[in-house]
Protein backbone atom coordinates (compact mmCIF):
# COMPACT_ATOMS: atom_id res chain seq x y z
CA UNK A 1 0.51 -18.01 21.53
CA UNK A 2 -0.06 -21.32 18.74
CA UNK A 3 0.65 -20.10 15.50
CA UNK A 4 -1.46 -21.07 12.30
CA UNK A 5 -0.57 -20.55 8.75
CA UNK A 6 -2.94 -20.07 5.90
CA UNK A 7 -1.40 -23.04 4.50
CA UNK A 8 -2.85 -25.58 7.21
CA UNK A 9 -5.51 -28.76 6.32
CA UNK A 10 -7.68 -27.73 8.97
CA UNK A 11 -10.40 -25.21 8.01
CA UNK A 12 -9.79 -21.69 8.90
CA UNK A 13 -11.55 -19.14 10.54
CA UNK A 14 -11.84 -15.62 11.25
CA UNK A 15 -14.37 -14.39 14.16
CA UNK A 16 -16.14 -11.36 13.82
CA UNK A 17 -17.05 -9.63 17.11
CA UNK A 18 -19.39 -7.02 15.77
CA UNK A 19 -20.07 -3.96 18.23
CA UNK A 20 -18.82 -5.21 21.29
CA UNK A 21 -20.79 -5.02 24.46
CA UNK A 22 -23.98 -4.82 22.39
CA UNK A 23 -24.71 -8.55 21.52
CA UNK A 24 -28.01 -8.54 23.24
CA UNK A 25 -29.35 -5.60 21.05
CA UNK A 26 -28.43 -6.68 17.90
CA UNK A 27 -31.93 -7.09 16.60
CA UNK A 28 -32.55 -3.78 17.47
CA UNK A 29 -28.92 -2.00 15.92
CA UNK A 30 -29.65 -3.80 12.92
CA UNK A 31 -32.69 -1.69 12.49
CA UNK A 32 -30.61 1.86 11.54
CA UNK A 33 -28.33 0.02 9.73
CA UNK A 34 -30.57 -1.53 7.37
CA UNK A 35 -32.28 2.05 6.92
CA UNK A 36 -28.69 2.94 5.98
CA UNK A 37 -27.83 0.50 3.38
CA UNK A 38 -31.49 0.88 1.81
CA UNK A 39 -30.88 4.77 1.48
CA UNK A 40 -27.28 3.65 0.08
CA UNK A 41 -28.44 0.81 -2.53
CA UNK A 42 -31.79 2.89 -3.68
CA UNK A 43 -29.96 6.46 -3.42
CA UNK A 44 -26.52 5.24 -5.48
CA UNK A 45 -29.20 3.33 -8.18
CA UNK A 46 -31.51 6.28 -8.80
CA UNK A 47 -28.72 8.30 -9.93
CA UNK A 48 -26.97 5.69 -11.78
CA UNK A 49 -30.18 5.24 -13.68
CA UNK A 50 -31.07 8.50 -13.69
CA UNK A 51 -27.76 9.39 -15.48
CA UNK A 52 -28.53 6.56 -17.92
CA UNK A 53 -31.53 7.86 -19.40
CA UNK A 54 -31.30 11.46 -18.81
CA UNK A 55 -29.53 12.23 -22.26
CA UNK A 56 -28.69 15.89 -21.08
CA UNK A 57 -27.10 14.17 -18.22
CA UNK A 58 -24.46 12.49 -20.88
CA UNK A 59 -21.64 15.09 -19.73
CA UNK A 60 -18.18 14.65 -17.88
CA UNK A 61 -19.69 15.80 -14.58
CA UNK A 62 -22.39 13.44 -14.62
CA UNK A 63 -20.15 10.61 -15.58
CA UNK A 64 -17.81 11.36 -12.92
CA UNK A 65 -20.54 11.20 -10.65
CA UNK A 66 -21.67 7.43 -12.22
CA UNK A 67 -18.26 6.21 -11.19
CA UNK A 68 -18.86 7.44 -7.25
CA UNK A 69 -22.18 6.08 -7.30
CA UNK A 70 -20.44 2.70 -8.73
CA UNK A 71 -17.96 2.71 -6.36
CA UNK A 72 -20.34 3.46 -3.18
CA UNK A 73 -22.89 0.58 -4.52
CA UNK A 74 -19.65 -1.58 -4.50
CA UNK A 75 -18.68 -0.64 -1.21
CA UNK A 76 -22.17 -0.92 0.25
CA UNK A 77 -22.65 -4.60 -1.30
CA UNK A 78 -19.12 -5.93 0.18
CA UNK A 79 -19.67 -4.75 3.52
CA UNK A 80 -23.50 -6.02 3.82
CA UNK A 81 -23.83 -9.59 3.83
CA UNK A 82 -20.93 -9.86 6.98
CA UNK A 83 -22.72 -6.85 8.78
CA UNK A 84 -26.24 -8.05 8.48
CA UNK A 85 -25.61 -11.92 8.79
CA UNK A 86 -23.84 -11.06 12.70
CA UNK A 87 -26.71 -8.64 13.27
CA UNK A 88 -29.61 -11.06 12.50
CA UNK A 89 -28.21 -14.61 12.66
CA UNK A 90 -25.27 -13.84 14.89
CA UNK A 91 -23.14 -15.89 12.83
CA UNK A 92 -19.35 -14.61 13.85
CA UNK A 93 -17.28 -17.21 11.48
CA UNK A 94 -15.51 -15.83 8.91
CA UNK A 95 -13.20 -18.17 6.02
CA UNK A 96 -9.75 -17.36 5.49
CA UNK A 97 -10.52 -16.61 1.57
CA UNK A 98 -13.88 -15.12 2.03
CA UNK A 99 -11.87 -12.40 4.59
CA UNK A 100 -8.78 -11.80 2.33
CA UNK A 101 -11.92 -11.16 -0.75
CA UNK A 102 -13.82 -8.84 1.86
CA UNK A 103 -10.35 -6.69 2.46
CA UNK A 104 -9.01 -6.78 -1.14
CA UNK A 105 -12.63 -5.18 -1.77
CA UNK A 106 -13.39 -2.99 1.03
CA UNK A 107 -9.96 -1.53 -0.05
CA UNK A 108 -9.79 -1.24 -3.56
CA UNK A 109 -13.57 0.44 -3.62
CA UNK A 110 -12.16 3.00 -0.56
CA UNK A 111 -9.25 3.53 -3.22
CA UNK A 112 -11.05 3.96 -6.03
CA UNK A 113 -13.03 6.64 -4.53
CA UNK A 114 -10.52 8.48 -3.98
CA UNK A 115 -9.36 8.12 -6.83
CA UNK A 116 -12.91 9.57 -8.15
CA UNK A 117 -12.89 12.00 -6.51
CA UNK A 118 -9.36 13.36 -7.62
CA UNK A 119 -10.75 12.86 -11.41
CA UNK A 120 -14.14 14.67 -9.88
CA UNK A 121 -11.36 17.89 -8.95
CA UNK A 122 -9.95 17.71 -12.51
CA UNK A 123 -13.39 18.25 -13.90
CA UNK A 124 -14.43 21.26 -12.05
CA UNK A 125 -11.01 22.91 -12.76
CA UNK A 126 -11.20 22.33 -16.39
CA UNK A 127 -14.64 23.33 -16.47
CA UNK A 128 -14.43 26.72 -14.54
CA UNK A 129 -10.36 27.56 -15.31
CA UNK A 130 -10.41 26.59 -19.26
CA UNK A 131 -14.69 26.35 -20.03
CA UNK A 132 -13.65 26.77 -23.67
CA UNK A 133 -11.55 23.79 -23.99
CA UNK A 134 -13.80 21.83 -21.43
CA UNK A 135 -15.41 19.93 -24.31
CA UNK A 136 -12.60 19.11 -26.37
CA UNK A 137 -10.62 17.82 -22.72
CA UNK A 138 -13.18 15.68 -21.40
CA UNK A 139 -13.83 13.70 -24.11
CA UNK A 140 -16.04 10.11 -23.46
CA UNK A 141 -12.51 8.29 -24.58
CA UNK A 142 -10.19 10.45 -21.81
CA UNK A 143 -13.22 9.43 -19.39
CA UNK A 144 -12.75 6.18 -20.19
CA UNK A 145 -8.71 5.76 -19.94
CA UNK A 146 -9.51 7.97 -16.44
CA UNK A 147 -11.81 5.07 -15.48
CA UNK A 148 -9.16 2.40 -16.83
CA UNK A 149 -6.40 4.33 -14.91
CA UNK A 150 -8.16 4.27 -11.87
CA UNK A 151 -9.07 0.61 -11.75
CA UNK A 152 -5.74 -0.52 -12.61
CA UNK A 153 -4.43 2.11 -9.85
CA UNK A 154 -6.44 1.06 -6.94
CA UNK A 155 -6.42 -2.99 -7.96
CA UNK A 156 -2.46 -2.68 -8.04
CA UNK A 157 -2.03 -0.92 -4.85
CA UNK A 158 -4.80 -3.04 -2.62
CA UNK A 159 -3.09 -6.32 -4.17
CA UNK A 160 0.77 -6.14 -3.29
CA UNK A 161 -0.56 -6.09 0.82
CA UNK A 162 -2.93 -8.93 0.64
CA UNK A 163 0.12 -11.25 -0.69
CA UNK A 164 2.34 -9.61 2.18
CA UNK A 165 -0.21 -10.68 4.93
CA UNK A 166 -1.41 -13.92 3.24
CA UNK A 167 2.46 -15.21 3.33
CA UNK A 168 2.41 -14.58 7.18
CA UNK A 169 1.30 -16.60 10.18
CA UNK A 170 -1.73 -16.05 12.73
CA UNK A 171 -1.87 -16.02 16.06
CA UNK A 172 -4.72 -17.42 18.31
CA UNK A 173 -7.65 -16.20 18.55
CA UNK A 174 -8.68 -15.40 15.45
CA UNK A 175 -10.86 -12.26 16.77
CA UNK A 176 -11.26 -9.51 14.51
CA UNK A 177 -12.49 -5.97 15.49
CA UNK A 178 -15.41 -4.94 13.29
CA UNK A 179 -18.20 -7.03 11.20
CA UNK A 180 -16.18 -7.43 8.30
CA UNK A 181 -12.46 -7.77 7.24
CA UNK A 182 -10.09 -4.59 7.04
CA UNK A 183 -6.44 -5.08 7.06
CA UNK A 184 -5.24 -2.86 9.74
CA UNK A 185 -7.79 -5.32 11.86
CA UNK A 186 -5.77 -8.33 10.19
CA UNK A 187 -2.45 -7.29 10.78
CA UNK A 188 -2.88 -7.33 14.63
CA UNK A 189 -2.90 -11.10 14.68
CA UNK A 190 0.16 -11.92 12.89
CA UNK A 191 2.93 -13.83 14.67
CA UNK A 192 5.66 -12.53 12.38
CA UNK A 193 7.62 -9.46 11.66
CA UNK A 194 5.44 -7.02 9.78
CA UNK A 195 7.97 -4.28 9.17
CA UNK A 196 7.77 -5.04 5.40
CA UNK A 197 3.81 -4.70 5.50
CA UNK A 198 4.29 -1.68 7.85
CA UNK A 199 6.37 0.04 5.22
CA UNK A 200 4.27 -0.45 2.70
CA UNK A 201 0.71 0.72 3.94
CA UNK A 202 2.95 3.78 4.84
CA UNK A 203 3.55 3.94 1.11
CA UNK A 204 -0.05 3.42 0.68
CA UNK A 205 -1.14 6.45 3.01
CA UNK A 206 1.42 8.73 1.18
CA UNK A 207 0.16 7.44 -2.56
CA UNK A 208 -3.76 7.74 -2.07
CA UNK A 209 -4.71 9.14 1.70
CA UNK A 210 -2.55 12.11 1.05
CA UNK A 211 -1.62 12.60 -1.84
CA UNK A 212 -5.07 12.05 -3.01
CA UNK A 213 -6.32 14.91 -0.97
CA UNK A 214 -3.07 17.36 -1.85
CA UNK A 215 -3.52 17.38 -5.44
CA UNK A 216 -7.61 18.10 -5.00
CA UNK A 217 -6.10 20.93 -2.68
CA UNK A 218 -3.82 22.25 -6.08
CA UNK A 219 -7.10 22.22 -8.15
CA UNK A 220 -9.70 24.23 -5.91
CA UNK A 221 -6.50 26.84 -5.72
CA UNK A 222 -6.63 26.84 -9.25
CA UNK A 223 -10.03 27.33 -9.15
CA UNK A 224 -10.01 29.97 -6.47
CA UNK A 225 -7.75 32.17 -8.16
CA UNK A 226 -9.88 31.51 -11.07
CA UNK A 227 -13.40 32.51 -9.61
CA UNK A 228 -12.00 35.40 -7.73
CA UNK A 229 -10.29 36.71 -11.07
CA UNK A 230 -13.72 37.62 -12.67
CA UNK A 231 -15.95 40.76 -12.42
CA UNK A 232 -19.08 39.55 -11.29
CA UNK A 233 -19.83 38.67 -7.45
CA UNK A 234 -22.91 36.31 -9.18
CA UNK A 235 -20.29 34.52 -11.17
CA UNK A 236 -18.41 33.80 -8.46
CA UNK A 237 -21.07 32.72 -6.23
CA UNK A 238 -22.29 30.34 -9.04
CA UNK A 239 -18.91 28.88 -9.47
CA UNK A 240 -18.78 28.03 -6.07
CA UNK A 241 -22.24 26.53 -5.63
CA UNK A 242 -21.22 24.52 -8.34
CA UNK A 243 -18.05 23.43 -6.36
CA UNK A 244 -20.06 22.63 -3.21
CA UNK A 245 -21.44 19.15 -3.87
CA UNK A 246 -17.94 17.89 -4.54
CA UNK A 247 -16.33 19.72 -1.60
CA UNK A 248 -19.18 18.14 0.42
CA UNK A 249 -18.00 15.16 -0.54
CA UNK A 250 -14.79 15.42 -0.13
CA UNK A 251 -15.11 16.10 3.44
CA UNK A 252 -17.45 13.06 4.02
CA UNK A 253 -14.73 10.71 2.28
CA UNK A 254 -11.58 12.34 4.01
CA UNK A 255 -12.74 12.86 7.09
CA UNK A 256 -13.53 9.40 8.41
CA UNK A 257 -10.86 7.80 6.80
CA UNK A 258 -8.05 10.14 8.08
CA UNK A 259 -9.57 9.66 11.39
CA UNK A 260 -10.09 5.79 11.22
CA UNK A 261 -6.10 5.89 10.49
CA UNK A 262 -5.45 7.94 13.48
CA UNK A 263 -7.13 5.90 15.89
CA UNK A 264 -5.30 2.66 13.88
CA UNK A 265 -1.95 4.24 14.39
CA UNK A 266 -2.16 6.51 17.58
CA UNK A 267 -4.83 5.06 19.40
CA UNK A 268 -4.78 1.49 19.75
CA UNK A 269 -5.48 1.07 23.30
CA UNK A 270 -8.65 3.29 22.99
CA UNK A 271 -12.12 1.26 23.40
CA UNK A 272 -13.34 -1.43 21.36
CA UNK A 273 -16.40 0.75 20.59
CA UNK A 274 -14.68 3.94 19.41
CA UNK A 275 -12.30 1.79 16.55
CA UNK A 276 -15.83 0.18 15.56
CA UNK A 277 -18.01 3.50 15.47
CA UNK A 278 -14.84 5.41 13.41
CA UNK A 279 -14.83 1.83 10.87
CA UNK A 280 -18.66 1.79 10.56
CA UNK A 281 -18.67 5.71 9.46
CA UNK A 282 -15.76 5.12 7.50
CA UNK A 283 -17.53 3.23 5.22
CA UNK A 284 -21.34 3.91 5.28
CA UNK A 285 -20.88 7.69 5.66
CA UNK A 286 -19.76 8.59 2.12
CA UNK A 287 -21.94 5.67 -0.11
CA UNK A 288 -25.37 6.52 1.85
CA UNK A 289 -24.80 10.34 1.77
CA UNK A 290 -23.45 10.82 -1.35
CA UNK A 291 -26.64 10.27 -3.22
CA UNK A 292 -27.98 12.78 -0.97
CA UNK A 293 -25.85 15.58 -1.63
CA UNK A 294 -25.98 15.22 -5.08
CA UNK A 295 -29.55 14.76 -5.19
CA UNK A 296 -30.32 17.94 -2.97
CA UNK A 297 -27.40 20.31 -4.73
CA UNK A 298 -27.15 19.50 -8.01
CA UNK A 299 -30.38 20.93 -10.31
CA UNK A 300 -29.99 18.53 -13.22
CA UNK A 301 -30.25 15.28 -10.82
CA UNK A 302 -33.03 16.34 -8.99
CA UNK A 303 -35.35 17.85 -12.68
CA UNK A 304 -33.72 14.05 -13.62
CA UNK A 305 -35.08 12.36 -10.54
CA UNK A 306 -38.06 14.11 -10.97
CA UNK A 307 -38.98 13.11 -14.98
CA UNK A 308 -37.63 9.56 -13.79
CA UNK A 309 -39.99 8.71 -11.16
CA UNK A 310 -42.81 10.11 -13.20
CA UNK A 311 -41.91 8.11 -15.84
CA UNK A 312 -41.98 5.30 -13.47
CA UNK A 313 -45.26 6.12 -12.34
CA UNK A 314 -46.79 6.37 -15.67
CA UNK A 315 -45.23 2.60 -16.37
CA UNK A 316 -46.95 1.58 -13.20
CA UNK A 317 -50.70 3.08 -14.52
């Protein structure tokens, strides 16, 4: 097969196939998904804003949950304009630097949940294992080196790949998998030896897919021997409800993504349709749901969603 470095004169391209087998409907598929990236982008804003003027919602928790609803609007926005440009233009091209952006940020924001999500687990275990000391923890300048630490944690991992690929060769056709950029899609067209790139999205999985996911697993057993250490069945049962929004989405994250890497890894003759249905849950699943859970389980964000759209409405009058 011709080879073609990212180096070459001649303009380079990327073609995204979309949902394969489906090109005739894609007026109508790009119905539900624009439902789903509305709910995402309106969902993830209400709570951002609703975080931002609620006063009583100026607590660790609540800023935790500012930084998921950051990192799912982020997530929503990169994946968008590639998904609904194929669907309603059919336009399949793709630059070289416009696909290397659309990975670096697909990836970092999948990180940094994550990532959020770990800092989310930290929070409910100080909160329920040491409530005394939960104030003097979690101060707004620990939140903020958290927030540093996680930016600088998820930038530095996503980067080191994208310079291993970009050094490597491409091989003919230029056809990627989905309707946007993800490097395990990438990495199937190089005409090189990947071992080194191989090696270190193993290193990758082991730094944020599980260990990630182990060290939340440490915290709710903390917290478990915690909640079943006191008297009161009510107090237990309140401890957990407060739990359940972050376990929910936990499972939404986790899920998908360990599945996605499955299929990557163990399943690469399996159809088209099955890598591009496990992709497009992997990354609308947690931003548009999210919102949801948080919204439906959490008091404080619904009385907040509440007073904010009334407020709205009284603006409107």
């Amino acid at each position: 097969m011709a080879e073609v470095t990212n180096t070459t004169r001649a303009p380079f391209y990327f073609i995204l196939i979309g949902i394969p087998g489906f090109e005739a409907s894609h007026i109508w598929i790009s119905i539900p998904f624009c439902c789903l990236y509305t709910i995402s982008i309106v969902g993830n804003t209400t709570v951002l804003a609703v975080i931002r003027t609620e006063p009583s919602l100026h607590q660790p928790m609540y800023l935790f949950l500012s930084m998921l609803a950051l990192t799912d609007l982020g997530l929503t926005l990169t994946t968008l304009p590639t998904v609904m440009q194929l669907l309603w233009l059919n336009i399949h091209k793709i630059s070289f630097e416009a696909c290397f952006a659309q990975v670096f940020f697909i990836h970092t924001f999948s990180f940094m949940e994550s990532s959020v999500l770990l800092a989310m687990s930290f929070d409910r275990y100080v909160a329920i294992c040491r409530p005394l000391h939960y104030a003097t923890i979690l101060t707004n300048k620990v939140i903020g080196r958290i927030a540093l630490a996680i930016i600088c944690r998820c930038i530095l991992a996503v980067l080191p790949s994208l310079f291993l690929l970009k050094r490597l060769p491409f091989c003919r056709p230029h056809l990627l998998s989905h309707s946007y950029c993800l490097h395990q899609d990438m990495i199937r067209l190089v005409c090189a030896d990947i071992r080194i790139n191989s090696w270190y999205g193993f290193a990758l999985v082991l730094l944020i897919i599980v260990m990630d996911p182990l060290l939340i697993v440490l915290s709710y057993t903390f917290i478990l021997k915690s909640i079943l250490g006191t008297a009161s069945w009510t107090e237990r049962f309140r401890a957990l409800n407060n739990c359940l929004s972050h376990i929910l989405a936990i499972l939404v994250l986790y899920v998908p993504m360990v599945g996605l890497s499955m299929i990557h890894r163990f399943a690469r003759h399996a159809s088209p349709l099955v890598h591009v249905i496990m992709a497009n849950i992997y990354l609308l699943a947690p931003p548009v749901l999210n919102p949801i859970i948080y919204s439906v389980k959490t008091k404080q964000i619904r009385q907040g969603i509440n007073r904010f759209l009334s407020k709205r409405n009284m603006c409107l009058r």
